[in-house]
C-alpha atoms as a PDB file:
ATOM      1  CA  UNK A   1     -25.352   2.774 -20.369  1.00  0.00           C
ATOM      2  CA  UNK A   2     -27.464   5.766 -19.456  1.00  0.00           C
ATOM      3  CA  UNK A   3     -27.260   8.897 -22.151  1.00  0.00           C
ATOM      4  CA  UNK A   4     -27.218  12.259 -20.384  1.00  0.00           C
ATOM      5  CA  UNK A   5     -30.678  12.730 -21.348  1.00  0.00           C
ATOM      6  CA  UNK A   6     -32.010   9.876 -20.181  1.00  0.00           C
ATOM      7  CA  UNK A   7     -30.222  10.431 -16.514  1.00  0.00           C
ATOM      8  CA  UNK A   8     -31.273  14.434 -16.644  1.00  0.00           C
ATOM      9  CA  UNK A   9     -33.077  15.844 -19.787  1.00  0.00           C
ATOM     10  CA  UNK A  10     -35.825  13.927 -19.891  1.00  0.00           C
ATOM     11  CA  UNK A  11     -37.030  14.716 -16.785  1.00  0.00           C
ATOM     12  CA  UNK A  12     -36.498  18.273 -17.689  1.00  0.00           C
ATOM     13  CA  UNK A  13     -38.784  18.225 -20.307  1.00  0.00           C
ATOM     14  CA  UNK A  14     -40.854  16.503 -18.860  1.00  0.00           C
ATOM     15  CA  UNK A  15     -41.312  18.673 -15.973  1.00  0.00           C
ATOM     16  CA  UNK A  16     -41.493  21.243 -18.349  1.00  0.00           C
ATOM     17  CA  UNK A  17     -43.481  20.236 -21.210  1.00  0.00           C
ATOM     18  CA  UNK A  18     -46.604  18.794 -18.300  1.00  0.00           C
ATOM     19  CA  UNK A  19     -46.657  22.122 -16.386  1.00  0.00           C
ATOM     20  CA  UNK A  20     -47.737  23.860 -19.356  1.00  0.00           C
ATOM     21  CA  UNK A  21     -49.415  21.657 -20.837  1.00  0.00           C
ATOM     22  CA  UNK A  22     -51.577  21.010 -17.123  1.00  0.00           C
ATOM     23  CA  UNK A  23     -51.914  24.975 -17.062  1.00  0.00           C
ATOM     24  CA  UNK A  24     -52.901  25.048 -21.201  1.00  0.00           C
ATOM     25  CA  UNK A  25     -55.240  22.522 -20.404  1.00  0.00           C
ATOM     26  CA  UNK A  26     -57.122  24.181 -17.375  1.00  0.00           C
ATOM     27  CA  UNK A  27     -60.138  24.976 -18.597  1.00  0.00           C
ATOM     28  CA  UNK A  28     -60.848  21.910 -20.000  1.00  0.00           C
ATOM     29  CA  UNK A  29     -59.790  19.732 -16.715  1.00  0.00           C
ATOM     30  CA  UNK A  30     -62.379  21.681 -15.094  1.00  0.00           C
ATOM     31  CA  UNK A  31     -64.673  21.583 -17.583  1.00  0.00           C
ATOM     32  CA  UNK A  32     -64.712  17.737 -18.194  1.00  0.00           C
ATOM     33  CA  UNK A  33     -64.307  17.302 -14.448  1.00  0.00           C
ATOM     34  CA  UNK A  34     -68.050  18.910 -13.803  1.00  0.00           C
ATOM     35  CA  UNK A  35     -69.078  17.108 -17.202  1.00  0.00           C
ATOM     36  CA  UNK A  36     -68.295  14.597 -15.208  1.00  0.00           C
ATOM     37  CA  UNK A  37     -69.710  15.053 -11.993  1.00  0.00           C
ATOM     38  CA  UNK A  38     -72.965  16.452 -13.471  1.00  0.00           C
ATOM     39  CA  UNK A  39     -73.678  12.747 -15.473  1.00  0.00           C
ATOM     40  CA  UNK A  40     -73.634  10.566 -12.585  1.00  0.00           C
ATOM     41  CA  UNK A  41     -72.931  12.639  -9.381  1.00  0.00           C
ATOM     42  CA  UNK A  42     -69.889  10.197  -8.416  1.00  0.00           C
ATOM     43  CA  UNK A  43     -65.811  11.212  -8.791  1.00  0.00           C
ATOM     44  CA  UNK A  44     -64.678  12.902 -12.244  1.00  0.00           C
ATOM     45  CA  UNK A  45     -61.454  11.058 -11.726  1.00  0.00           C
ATOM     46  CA  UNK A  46     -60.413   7.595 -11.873  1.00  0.00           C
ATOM     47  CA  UNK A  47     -57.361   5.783  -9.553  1.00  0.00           C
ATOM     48  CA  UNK A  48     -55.903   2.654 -11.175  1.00  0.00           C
ATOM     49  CA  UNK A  49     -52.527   0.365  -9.875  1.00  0.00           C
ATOM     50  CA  UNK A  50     -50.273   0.020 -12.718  1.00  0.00           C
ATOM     51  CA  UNK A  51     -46.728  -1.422 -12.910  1.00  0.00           C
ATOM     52  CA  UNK A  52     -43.892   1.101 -13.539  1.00  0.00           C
ATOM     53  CA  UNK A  53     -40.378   1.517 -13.903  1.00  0.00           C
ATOM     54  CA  UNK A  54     -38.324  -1.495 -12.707  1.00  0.00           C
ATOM     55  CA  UNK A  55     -41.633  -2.769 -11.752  1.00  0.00           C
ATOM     56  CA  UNK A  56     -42.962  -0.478  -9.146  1.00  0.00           C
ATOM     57  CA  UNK A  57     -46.066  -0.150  -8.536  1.00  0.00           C
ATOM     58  CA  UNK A  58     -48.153   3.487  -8.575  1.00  0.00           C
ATOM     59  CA  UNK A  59     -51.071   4.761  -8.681  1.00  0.00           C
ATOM     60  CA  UNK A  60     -52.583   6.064 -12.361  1.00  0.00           C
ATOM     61  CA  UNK A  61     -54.972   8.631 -12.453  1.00  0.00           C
ATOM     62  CA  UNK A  62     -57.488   9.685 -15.112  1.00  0.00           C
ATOM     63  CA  UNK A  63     -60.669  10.975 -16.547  1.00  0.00           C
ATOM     64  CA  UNK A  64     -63.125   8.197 -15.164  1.00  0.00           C
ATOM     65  CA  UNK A  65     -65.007   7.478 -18.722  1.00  0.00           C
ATOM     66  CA  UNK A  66     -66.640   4.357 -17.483  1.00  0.00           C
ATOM     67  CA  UNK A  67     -69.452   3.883 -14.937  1.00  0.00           C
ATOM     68  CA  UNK A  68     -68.271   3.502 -11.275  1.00  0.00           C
ATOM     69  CA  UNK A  69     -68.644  -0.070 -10.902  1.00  0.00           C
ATOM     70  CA  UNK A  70     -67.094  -1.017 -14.070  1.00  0.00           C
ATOM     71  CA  UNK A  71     -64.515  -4.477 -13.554  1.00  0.00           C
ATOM     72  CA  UNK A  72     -60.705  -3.418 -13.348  1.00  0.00           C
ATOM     73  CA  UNK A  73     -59.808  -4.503 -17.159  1.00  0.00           C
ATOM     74  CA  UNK A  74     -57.487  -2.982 -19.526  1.00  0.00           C
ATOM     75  CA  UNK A  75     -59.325  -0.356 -22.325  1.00  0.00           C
ATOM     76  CA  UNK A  76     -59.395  -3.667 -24.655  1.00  0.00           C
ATOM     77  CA  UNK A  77     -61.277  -5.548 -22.322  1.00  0.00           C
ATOM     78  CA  UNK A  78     -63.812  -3.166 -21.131  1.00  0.00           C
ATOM     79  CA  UNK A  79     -66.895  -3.206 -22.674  1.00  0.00           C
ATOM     80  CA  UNK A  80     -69.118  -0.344 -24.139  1.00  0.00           C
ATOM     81  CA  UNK A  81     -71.703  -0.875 -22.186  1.00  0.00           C
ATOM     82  CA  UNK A  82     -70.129   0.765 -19.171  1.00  0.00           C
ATOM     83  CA  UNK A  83     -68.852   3.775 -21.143  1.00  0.00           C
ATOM     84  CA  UNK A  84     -70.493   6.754 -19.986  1.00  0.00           C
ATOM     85  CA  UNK A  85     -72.046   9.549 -22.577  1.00  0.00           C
ATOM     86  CA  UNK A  86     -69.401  11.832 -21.710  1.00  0.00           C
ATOM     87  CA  UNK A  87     -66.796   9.092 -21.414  1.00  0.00           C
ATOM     88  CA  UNK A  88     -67.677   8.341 -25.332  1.00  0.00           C
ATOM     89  CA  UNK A  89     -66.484  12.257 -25.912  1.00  0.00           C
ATOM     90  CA  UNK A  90     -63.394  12.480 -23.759  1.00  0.00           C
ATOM     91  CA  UNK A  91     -62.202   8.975 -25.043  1.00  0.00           C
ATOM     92  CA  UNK A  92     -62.981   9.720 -28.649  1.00  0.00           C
ATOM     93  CA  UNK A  93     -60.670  13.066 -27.600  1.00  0.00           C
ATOM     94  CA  UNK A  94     -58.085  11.297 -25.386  1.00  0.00           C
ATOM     95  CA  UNK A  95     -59.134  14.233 -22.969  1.00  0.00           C
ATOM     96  CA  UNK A  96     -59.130  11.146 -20.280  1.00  0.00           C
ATOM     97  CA  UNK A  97     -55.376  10.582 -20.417  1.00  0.00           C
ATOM     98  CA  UNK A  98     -54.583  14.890 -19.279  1.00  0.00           C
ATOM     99  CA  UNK A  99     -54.936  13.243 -15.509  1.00  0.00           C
ATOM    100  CA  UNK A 100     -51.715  11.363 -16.286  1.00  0.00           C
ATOM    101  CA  UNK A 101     -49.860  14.951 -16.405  1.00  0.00           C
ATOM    102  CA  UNK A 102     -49.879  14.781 -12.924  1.00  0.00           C
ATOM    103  CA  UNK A 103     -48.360  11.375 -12.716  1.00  0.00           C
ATOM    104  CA  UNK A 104     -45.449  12.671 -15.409  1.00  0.00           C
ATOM    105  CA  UNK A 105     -45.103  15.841 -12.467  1.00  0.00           C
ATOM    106  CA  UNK A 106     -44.694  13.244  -9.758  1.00  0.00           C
ATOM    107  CA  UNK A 107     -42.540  11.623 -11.558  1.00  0.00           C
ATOM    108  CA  UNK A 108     -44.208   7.760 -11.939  1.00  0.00           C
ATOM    109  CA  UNK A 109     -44.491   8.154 -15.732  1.00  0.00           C
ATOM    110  CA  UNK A 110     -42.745  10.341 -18.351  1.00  0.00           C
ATOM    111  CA  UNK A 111     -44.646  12.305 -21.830  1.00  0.00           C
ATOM    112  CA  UNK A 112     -42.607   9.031 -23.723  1.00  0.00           C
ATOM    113  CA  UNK A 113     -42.219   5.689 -22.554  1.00  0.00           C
ATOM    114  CA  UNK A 114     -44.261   2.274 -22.274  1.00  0.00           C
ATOM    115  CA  UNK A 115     -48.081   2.515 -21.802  1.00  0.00           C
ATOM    116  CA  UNK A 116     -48.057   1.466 -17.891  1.00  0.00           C
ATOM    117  CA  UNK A 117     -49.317  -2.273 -17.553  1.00  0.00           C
ATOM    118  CA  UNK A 118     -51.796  -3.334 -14.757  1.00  0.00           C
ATOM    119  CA  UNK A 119     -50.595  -5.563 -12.366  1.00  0.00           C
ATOM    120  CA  UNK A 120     -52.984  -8.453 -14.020  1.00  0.00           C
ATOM    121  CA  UNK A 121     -50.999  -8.429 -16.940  1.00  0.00           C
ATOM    122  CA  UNK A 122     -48.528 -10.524 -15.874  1.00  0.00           C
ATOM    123  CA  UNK A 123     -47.209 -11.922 -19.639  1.00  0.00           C
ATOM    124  CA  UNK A 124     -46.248  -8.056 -20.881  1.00  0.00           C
ATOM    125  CA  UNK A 125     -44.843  -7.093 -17.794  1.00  0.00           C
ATOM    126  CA  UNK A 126     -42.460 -10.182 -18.242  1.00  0.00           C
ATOM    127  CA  UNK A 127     -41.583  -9.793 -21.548  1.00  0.00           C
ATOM    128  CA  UNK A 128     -40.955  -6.012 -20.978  1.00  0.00           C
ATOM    129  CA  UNK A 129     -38.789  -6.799 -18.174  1.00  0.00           C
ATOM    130  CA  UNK A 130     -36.554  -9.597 -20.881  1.00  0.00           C
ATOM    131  CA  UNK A 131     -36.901  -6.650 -23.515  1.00  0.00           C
ATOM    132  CA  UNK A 132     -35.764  -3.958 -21.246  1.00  0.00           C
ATOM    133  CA  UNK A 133     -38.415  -2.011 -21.387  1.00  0.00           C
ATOM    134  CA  UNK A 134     -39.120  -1.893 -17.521  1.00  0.00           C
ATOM    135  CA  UNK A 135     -35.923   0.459 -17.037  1.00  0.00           C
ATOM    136  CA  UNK A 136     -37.643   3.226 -18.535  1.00  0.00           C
ATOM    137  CA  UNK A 137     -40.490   4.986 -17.014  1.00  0.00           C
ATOM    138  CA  UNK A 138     -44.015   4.206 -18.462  1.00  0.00           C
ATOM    139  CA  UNK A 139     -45.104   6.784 -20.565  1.00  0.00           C
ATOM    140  CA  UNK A 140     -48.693   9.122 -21.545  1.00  0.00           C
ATOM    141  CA  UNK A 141     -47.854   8.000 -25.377  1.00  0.00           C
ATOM    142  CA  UNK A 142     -44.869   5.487 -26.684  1.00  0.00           C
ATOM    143  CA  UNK A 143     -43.932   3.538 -29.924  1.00  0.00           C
ATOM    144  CA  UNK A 144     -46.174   0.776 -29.497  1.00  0.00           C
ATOM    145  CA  UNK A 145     -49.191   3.296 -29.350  1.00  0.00           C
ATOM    146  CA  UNK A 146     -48.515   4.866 -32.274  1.00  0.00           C
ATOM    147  CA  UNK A 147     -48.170   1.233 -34.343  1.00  0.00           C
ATOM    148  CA  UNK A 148     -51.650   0.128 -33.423  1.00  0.00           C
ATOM    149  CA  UNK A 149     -51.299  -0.761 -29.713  1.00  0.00           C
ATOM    150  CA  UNK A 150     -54.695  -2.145 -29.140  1.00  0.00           C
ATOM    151  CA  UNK A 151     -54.396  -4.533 -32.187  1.00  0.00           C
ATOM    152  CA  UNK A 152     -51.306  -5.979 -31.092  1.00  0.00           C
ATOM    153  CA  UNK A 153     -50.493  -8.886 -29.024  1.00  0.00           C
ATOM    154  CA  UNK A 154     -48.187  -8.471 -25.669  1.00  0.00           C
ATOM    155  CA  UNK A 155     -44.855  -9.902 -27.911  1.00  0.00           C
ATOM    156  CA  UNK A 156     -45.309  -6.814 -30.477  1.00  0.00           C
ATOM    157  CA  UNK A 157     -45.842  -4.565 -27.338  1.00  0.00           C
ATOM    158  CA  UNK A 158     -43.070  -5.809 -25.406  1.00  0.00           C
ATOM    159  CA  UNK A 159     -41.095  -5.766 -28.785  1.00  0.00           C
ATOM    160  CA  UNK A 160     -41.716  -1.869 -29.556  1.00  0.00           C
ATOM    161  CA  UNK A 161     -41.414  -0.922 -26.201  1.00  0.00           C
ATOM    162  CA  UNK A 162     -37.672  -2.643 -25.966  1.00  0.00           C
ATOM    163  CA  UNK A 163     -36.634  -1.245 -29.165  1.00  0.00           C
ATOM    164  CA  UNK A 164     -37.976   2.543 -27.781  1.00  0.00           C
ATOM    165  CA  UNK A 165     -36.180   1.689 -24.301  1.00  0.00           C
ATOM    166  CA  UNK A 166     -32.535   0.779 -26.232  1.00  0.00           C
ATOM    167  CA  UNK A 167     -32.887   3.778 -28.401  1.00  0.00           C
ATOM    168  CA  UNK A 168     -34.454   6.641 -25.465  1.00  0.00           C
ATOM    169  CA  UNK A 169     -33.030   9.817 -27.229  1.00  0.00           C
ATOM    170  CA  UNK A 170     -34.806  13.589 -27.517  1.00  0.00           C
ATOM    171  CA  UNK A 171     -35.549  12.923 -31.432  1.00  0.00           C
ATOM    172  CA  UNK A 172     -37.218   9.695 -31.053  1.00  0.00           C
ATOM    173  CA  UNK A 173     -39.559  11.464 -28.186  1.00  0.00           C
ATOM    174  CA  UNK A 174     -40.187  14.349 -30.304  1.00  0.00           C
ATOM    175  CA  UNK A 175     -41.142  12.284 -32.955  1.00  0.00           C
ATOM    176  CA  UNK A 176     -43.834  10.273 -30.474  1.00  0.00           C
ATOM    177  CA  UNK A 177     -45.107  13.174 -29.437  1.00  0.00           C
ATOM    178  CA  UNK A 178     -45.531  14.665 -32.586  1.00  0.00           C
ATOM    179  CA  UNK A 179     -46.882  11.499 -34.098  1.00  0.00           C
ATOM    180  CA  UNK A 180     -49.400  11.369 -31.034  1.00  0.00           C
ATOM    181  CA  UNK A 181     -50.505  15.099 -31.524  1.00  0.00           C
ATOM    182  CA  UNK A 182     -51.399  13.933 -35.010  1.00  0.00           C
ATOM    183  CA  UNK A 183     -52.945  10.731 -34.573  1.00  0.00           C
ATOM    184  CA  UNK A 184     -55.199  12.467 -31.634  1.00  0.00           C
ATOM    185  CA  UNK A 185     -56.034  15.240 -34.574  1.00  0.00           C
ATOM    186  CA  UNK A 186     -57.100  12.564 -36.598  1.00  0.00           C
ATOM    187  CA  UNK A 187     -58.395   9.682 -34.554  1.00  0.00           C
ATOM    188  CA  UNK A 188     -61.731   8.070 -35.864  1.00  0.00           C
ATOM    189  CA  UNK A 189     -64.205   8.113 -33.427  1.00  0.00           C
ATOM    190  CA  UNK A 190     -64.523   4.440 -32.815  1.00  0.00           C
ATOM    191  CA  UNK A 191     -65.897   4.831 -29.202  1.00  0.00           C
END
């Protein structure tokens, strides 16, 4: 069964919370944007497919941090090599993931939720969908992100991402996005 914030407050705060944060954020959208630009002279942004809720497809956008002809691989995958200078910055900052505001505003992802899968990744997709994770919208930040998500295997992603899907509630995304504020405060730059 739905909760009334799952069918209507979440949305609202979404809304909410990724206007300001898009209008907050200005400045440095247009500032990484001709960062950008001004490396390699090709688009600041970068388009992706991903799988979303009940399995629909959409279209992710982001910071492009890699070089243009860089193989379509999830972040794990991808090696350094095709990180670009500035892409080394805005990753280290998670600056490439304000984009995804704009897919929270159109409503294909929510602030909270499961990191969205790419179509490729065909064994997390099916054990979100026998978690239950596919009935919520894919989310900027989640549970599984803030346990490690890149160490994990698809089982403990698919795991965390059913448990956050049977227990969707304002506290528990308050307390993701507060634990992501912090973990982005303190992140070791790894890239």
């Amino acid at each position: 069964m739905v909760s009334r914030y799952e069918a209507s407050g979440k949305r609202v705060i979404d809304v909410s919370l990724a206007s300001a944060l898009l209008l907050l954020t200005s400045p440095i959208l247009a500032g990484t944007a001709v960062a950008i630009w001004i490396e390699d002279r090709k688009s600041a942004l970068f388009r992706q497919p991903r799988v979303g809720q009940h399995g629909e497809p959409f279209t992710l956008v982001k910071f492009r941090s890699m070089r243009v002809d860089t193989a379509t691989v999830s972040s794990t995958e991808a090696s350094q090599a095709w990180v670009t200078r500035v892409g080394r910055v805005i990753r280290r900052t998670s600056i490439d993931e304000l984009p995804q505001l704009w897919c929270v505003l159109r409503g294909d992802m929510s602030l909270v939720g499961p990191r969205p899968a790419l179509p490729t990744q065909t064994d997390l997709i099916r054990l979100r969908q026998l978690g239950g994770a596919d009935a919520v919208k894919p989310g900027m930040t989640g549970l599984a992100q803030l346990r490690a998500y890149d160490n994990m295997t698809d089982q403990e992603k698919a795991g965390h991402d059913g448990e956050y899907a049977a227990h969707v509630s304002v506290v528990s995304d308050l307390r993701i996005l507060l634990g992501t504020f912090a973990y982005v405060l303190r992140k070791p730059p790894t890239y």
